[in-house]
N, C-alpha and C. Protein backbone atom coordinates (compact mmCIF):
# COMPACT_ATOMS: atom_id res chain seq x y z
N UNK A 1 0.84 -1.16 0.00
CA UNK A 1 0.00 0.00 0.00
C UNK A 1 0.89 1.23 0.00
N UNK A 2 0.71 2.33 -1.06
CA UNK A 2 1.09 3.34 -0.56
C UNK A 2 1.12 3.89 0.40
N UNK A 3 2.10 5.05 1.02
CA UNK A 3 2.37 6.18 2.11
C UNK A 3 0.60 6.97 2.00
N UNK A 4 0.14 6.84 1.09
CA UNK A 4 -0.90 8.06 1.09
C UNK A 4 -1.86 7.49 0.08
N UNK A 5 -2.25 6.20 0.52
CA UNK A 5 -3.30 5.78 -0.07
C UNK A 5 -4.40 6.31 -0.39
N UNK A 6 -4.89 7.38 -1.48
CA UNK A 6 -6.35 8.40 -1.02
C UNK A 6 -7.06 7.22 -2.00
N UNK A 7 -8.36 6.82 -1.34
CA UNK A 7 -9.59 6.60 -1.94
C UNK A 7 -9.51 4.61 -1.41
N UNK A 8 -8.48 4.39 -0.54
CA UNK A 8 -8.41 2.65 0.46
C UNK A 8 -10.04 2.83 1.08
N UNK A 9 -10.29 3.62 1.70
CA UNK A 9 -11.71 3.10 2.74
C UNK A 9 -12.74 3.49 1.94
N UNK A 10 -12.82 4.17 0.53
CA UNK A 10 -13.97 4.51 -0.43
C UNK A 10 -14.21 3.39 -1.10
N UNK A 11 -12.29 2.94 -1.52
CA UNK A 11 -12.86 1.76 -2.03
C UNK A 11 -13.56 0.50 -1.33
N UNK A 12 -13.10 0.57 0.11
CA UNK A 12 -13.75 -0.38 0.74
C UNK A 12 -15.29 -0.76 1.08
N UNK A 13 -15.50 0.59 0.96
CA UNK A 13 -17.46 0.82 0.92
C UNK A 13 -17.98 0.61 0.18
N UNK A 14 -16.99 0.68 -1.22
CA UNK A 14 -17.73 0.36 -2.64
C UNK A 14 -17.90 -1.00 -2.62
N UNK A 15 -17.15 -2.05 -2.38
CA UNK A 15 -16.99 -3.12 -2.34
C UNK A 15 -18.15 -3.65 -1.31
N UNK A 16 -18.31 -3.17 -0.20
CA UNK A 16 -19.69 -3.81 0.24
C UNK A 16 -20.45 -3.23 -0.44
N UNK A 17 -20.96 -2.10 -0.91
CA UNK A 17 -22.30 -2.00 -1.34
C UNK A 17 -22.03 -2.89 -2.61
N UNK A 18 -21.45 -3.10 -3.44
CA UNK A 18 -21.56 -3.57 -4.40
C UNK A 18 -21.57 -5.21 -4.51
N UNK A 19 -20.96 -6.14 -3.52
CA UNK A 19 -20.83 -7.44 -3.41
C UNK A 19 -21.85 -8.33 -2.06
N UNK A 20 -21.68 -7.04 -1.29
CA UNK A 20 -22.72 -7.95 0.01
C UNK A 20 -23.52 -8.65 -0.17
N UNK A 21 -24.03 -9.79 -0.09
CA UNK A 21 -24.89 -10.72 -0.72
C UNK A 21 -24.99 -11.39 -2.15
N UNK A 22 -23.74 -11.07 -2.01
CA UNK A 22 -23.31 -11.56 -3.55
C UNK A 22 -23.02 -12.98 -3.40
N UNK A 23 -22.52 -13.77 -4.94
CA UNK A 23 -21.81 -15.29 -4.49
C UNK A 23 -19.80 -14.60 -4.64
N UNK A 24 -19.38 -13.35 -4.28
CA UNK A 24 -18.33 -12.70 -4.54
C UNK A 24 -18.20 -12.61 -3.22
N UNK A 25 -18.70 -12.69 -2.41
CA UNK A 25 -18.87 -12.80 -0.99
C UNK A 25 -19.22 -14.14 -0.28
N UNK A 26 -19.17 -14.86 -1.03
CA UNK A 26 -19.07 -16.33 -0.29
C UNK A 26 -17.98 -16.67 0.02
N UNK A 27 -17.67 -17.67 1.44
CA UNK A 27 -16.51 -18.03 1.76
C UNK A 27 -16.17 -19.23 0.79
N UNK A 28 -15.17 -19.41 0.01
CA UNK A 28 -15.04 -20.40 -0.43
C UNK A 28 -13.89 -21.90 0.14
N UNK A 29 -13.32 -20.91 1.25
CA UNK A 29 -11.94 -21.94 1.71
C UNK A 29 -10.75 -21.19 0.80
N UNK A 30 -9.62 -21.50 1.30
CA UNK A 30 -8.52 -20.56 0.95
C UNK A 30 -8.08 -21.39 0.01
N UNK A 31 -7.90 -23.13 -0.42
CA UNK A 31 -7.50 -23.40 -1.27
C UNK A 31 -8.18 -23.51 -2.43
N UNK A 32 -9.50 -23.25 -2.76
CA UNK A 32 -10.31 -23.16 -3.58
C UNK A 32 -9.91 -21.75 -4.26
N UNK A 33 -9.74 -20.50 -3.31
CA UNK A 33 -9.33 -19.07 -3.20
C UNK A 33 -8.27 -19.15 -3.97
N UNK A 34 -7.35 -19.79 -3.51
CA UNK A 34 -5.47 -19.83 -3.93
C UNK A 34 -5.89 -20.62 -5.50
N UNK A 35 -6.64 -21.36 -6.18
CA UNK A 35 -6.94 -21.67 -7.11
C UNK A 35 -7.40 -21.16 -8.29
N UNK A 36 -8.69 -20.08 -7.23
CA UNK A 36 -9.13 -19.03 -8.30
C UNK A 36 -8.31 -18.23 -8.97
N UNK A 37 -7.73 -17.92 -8.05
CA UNK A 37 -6.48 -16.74 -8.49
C UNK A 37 -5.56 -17.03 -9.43
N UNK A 38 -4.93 -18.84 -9.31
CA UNK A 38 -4.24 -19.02 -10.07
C UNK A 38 -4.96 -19.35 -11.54
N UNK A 39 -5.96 -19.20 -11.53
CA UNK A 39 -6.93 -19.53 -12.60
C UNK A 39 -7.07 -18.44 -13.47
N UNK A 40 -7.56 -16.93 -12.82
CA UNK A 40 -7.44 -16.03 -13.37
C UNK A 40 -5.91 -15.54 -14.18
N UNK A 41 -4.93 -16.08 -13.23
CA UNK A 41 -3.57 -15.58 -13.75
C UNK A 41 -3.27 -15.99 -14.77
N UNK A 42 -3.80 -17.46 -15.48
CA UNK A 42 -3.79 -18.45 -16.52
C UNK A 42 -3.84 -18.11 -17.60
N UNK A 43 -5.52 -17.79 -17.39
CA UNK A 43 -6.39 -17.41 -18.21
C UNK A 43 -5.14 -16.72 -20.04
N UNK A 44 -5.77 -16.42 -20.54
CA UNK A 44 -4.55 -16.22 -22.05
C UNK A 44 -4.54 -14.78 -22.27
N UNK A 45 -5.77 -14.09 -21.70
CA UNK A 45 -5.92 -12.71 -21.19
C UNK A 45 -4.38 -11.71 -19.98
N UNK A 46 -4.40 -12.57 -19.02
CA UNK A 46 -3.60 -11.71 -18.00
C UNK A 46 -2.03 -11.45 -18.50
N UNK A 47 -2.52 -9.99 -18.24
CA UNK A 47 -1.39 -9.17 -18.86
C UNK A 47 -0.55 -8.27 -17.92
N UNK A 48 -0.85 -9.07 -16.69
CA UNK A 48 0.09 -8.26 -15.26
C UNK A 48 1.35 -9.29 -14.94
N UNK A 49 2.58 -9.19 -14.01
CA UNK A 49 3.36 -9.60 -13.82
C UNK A 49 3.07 -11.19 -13.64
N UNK A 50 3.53 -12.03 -12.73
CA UNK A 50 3.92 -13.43 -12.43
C UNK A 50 3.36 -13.11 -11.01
N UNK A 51 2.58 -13.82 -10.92
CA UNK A 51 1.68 -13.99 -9.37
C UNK A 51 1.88 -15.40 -8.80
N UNK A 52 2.20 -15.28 -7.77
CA UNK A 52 2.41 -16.72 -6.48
C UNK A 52 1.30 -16.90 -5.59
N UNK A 53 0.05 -17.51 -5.69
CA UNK A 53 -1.19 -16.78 -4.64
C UNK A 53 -1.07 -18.40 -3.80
N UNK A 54 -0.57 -17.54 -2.32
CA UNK A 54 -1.18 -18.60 -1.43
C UNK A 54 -2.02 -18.66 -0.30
N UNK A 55 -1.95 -19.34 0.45
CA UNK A 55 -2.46 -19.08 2.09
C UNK A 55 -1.65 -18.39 2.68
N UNK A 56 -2.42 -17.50 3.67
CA UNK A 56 -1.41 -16.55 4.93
C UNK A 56 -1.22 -17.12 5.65
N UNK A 57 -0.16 -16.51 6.48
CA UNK A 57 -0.52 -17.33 8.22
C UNK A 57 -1.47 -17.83 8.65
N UNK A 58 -1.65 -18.39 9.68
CA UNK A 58 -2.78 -18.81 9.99
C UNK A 58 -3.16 -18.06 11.28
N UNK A 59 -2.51 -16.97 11.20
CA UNK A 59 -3.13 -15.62 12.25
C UNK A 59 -3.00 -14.43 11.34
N UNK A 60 -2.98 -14.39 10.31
CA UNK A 60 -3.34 -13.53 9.23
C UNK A 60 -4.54 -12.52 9.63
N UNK A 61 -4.72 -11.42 10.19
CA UNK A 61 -6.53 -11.27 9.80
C UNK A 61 -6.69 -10.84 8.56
N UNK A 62 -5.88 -10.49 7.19
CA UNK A 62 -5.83 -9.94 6.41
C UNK A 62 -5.69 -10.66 5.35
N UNK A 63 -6.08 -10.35 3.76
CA UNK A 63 -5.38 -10.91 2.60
C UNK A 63 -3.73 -9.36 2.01
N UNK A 64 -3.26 -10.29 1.54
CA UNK A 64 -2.14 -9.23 1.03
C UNK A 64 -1.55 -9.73 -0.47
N UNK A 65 -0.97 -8.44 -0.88
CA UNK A 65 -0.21 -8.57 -1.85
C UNK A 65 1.21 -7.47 -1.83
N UNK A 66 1.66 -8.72 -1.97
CA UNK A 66 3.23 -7.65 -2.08
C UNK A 66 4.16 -8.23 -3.39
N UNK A 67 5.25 -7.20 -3.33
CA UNK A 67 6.14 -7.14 -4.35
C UNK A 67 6.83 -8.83 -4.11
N UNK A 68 7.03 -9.46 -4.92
CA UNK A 68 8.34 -10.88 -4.79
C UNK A 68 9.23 -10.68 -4.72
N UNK A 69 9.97 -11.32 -3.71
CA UNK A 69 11.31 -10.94 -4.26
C UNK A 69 12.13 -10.84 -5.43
N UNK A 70 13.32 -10.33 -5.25
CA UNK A 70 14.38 -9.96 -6.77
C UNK A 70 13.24 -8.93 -7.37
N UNK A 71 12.18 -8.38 -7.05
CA UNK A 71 11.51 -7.51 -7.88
C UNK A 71 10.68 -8.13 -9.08
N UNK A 72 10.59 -9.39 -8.86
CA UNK A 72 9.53 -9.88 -10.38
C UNK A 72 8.57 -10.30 -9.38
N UNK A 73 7.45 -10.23 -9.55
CA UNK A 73 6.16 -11.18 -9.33
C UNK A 73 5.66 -10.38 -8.43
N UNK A 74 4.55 -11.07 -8.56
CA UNK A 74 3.63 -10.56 -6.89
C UNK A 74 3.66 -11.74 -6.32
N UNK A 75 3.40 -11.64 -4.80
CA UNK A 75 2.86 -13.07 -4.18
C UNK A 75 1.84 -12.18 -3.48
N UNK A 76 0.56 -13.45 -3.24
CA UNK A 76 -0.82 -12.80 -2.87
C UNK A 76 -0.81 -13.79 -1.77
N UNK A 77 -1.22 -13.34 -1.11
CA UNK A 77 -1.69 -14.47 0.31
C UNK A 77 -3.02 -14.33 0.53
N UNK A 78 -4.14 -15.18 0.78
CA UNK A 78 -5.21 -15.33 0.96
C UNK A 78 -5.96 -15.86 2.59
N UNK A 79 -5.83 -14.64 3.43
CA UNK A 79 -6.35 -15.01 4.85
C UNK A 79 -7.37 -16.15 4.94
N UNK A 80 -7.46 -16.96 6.03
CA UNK A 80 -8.68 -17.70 6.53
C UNK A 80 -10.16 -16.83 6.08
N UNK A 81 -10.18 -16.07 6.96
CA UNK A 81 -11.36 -15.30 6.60
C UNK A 81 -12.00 -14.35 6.15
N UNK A 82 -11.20 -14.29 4.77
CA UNK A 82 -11.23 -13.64 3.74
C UNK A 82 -11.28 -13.86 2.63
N UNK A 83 -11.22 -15.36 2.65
CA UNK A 83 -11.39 -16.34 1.17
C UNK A 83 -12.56 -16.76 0.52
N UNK A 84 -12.50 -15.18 0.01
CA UNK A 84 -13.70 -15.43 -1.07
C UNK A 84 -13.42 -15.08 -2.24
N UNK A 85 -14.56 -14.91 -3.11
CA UNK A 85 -13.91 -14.68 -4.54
C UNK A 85 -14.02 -13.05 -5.13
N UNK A 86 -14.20 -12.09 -3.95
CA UNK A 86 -14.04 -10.51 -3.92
C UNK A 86 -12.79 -9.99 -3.96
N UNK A 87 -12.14 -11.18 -2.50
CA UNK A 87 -11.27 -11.03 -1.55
C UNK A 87 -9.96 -10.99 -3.15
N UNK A 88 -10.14 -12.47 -3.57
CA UNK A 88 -9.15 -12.60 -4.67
C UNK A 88 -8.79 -11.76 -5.75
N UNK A 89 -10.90 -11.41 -6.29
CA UNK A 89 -10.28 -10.40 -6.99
C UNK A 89 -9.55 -9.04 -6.82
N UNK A 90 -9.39 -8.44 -5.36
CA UNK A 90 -9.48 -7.31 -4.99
C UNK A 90 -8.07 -7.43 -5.47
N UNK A 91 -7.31 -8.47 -4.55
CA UNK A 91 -5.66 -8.79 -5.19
C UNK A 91 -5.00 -9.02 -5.84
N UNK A 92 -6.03 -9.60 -6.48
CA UNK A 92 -5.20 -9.77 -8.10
C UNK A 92 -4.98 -8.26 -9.03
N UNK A 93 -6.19 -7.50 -8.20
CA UNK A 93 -6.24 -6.32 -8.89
C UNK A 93 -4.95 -5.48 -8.09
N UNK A 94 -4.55 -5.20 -7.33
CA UNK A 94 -3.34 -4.96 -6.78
C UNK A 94 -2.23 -5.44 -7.39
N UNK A 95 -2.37 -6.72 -7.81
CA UNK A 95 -0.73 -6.55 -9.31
C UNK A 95 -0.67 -6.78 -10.36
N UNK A 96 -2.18 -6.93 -10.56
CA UNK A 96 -1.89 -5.84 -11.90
C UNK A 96 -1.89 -4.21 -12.14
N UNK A 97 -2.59 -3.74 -11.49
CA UNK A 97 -2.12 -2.41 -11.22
C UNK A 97 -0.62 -1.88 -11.06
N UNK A 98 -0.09 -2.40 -10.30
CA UNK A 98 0.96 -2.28 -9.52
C UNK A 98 0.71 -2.16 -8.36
N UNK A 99 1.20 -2.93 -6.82
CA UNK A 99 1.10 -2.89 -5.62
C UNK A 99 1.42 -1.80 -4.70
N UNK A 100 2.59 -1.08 -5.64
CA UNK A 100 2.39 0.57 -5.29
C UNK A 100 1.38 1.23 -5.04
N UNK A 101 0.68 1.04 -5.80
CA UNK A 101 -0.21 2.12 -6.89
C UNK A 101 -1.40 1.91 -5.67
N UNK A 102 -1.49 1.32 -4.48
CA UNK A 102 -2.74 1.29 -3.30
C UNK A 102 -4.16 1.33 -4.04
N UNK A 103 -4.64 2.04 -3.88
CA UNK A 103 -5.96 2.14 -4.39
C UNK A 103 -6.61 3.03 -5.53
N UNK A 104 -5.61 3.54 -5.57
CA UNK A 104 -5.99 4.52 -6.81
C UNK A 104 -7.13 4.45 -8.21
N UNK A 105 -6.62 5.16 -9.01
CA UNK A 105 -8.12 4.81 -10.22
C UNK A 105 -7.49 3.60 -11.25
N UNK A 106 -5.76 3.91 -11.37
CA UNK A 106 -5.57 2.62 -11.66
C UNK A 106 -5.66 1.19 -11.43
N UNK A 107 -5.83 1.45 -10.18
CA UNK A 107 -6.32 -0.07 -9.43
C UNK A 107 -7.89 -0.13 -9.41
N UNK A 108 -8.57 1.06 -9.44
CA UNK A 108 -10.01 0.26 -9.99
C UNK A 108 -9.85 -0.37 -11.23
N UNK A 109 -9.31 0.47 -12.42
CA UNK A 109 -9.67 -0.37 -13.68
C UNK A 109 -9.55 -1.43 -13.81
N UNK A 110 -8.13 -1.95 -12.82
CA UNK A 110 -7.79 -3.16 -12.98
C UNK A 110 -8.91 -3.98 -11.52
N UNK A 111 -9.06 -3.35 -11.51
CA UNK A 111 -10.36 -4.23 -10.03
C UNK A 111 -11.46 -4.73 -11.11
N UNK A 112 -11.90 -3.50 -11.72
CA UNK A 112 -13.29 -3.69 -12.78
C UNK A 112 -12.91 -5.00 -13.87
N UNK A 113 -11.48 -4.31 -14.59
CA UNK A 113 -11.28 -6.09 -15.52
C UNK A 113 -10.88 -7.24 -14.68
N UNK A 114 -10.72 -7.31 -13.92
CA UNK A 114 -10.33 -8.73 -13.20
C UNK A 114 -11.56 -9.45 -12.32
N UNK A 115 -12.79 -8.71 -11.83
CA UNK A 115 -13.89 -9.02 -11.65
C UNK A 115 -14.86 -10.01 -13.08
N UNK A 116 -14.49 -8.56 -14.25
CA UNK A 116 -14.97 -8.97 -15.51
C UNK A 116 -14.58 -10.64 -15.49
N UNK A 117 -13.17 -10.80 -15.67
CA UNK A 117 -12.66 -11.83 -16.01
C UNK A 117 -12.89 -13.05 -15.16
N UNK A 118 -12.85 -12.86 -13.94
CA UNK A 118 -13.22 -13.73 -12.85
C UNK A 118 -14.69 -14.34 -12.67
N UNK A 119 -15.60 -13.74 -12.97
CA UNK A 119 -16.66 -14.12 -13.30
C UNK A 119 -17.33 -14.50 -14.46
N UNK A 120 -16.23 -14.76 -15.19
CA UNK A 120 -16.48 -15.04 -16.39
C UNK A 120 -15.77 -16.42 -17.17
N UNK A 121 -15.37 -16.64 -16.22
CA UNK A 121 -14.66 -17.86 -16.18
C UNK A 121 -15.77 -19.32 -16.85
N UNK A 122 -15.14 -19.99 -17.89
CA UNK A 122 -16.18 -20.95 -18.82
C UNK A 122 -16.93 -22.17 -17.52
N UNK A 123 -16.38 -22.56 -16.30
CA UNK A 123 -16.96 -23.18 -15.15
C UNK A 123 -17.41 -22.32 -14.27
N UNK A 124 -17.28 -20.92 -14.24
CA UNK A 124 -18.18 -20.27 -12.83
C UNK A 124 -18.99 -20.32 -12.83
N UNK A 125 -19.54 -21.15 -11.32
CA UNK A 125 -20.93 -20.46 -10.91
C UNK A 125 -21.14 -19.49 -10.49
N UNK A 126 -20.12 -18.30 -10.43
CA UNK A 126 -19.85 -17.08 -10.47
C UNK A 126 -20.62 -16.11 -11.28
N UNK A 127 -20.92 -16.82 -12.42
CA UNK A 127 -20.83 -16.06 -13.54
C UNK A 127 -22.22 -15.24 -13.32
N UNK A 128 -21.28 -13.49 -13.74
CA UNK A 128 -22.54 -12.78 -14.08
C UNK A 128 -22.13 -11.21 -14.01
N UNK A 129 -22.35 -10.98 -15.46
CA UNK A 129 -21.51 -9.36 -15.98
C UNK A 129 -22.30 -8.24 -14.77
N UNK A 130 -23.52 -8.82 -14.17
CA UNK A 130 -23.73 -7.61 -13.46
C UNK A 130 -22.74 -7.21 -11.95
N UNK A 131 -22.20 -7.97 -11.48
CA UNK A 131 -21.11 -7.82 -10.45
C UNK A 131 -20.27 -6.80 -10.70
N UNK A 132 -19.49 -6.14 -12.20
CA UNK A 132 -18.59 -5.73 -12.70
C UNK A 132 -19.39 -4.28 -12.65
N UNK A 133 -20.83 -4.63 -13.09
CA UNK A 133 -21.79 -2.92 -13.05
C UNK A 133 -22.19 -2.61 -11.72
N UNK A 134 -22.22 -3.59 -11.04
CA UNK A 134 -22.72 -3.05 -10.30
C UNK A 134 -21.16 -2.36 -9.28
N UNK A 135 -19.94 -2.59 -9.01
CA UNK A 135 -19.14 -2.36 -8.63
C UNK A 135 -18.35 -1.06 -9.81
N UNK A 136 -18.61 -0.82 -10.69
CA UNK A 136 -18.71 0.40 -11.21
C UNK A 136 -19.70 1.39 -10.57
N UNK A 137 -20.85 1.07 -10.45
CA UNK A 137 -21.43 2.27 -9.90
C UNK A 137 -21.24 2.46 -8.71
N UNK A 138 -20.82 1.95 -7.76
CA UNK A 138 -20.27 1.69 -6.39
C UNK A 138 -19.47 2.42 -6.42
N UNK A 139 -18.61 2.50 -7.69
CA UNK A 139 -17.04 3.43 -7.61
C UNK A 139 -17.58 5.00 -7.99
N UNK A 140 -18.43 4.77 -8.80
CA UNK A 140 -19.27 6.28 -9.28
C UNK A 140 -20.09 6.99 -8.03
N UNK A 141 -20.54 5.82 -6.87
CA UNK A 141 -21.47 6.15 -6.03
C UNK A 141 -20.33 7.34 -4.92
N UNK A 142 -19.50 6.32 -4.95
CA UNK A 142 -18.59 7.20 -3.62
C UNK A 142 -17.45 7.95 -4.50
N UNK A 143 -17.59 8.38 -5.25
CA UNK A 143 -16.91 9.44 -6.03
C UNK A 143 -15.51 9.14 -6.50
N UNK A 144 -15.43 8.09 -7.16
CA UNK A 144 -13.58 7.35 -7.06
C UNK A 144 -13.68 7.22 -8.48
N UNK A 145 -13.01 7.86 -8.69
CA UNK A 145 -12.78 8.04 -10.47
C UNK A 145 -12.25 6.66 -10.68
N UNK A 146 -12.32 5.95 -12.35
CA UNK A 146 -12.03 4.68 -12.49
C UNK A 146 -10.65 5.36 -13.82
N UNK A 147 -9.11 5.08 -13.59
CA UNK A 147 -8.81 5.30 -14.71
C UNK A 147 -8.54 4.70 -15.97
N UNK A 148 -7.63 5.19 -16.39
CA UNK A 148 -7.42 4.31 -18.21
C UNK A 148 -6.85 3.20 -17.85
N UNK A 149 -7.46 2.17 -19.16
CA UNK A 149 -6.52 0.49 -18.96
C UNK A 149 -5.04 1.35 -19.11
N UNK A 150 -4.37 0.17 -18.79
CA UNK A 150 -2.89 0.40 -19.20
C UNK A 150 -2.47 -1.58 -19.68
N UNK A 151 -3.14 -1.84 -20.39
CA UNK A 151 -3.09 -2.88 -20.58
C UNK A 151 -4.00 -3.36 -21.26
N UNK A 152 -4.06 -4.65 -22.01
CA UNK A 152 -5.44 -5.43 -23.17
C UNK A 152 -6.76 -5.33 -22.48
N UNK A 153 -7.69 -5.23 -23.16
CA UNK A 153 -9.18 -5.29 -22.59
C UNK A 153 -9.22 -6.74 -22.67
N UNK A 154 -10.24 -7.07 -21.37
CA UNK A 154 -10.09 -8.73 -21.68
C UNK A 154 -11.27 -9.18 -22.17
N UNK A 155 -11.10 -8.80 -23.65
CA UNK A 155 -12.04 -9.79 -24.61
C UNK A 155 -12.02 -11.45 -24.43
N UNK A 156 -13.49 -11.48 -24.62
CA UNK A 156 -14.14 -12.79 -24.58
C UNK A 156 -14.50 -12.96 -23.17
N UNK A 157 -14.69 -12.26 -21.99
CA UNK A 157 -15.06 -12.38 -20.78
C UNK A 157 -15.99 -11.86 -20.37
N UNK A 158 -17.25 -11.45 -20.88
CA UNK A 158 -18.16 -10.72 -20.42
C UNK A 158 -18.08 -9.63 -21.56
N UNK A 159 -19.40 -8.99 -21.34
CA UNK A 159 -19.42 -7.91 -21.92
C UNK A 159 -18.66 -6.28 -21.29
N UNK A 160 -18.28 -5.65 -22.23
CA UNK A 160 -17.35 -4.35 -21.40
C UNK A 160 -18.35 -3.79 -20.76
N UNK A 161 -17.93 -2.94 -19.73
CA UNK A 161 -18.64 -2.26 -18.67
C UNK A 161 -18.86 -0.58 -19.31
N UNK A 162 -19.73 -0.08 -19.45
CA UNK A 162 -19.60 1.41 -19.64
C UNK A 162 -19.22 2.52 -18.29
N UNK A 163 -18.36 3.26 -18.62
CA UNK A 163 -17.95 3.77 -17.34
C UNK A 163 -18.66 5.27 -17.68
C-alpha cells in the first residue's frame, strides 16, 4: 500500500455496497481461493506480472499482496477469513495495477477487468456481468474516479462495462 493511499476506505465501501450478498462474498476456503487466483492468472488474457497466490498465516486477519522478491512477481496471500472470490479479486487487482499504486483509479480499472474476467470464467458459478456494473457504480457512487486500462481489454469475458 502506498504512504498516502487516497480513496483505500472509499474503495472499501464500494466493495460492500456492491458485493454484500453476492456469491463474490461467499466463503469459499482458501485453497479453492489460492486456485481461483491461479486460474485467473492463466487465463490467455492476464497481462500483469507473475503472481504466487497462497495461504497466509494462519493468524493472518488480512489478505495481502506484495512485491516478490528480486523484484519480479507478486505473491498474494489469501487469509482464513477472507477467502472469497471478492477477496481474490481485490488482489489480483493490486498486481496488476501495480502494488504501489494502493488504491488509486488505476487499481479500480484493474479491479473492474479482473472481476470482468473472474466471473467469467467458462466453469463459474460465479458467472454474471452484473457484479462488474454493479461495482462500477459503487465506484461512481462514492466518487472514485475509475482510470485508463494500461493494458489489453479482456475480450471474450463478459461484456465491457460502460464507465
Amino acid at each position: 500500500m502506498s504512504p498516502a493511499d487516497h480513496g483505500r476506505t472509499a474503495v472499501y465501501e464500494a466493495e460492500k455496497a456492491a458485493f454484500l450478498g453476492t456469491a463474490l462474498e461467499v466463503d469459499i476456503g482458501v485453497a479453492v481461493a489460492v486456485d481461483l487466483a491461479n486460474e485467473v492468472v492463466a487465463t490467455a488474457w492476464w497481462p500483469g506480472p507473475s503472481v504466487t497466490a497462497r495461504a497466509a498465516r494462519s493468524d493472518a486477519g488480512s489478505s495481502s499482496s506484495r512485491s516478490g522478491s528480486g523484484s519480479t512477481g507478486v505473491v498474494i496471500r489469501i487469509a482464513a477469513g477472507q477467502a472469497t472470490p471478492a477477496t481474490v479479486a481485490h488482489e489480483l487487482a493490486h498486481a496488476l495495477a501495480g502494488v504501489r499504486r494502493g488504491h488509486d483509479a488505476r487499481y479500480r480499472r484493474a479491479y473492474l477487468d479482473v472481476v470482468r474476467v473472474l466471473t467469467n470464467l467458462k466453469h463459474s458459478e460465479r458467472r454474471h456481468d452484473l457484479h462488474v456494473g454493479q461495482l462500477s457504480e459503487a465506484f461512481r457512487a462514492f466518487g472514485l474516479e475509475v482510470g485508463q486500462r494500461q493494458w489489453p481489454e479482456p475480450i471474450g469475458f463478459g461484456a465491457p462495462i460502460a464507465l
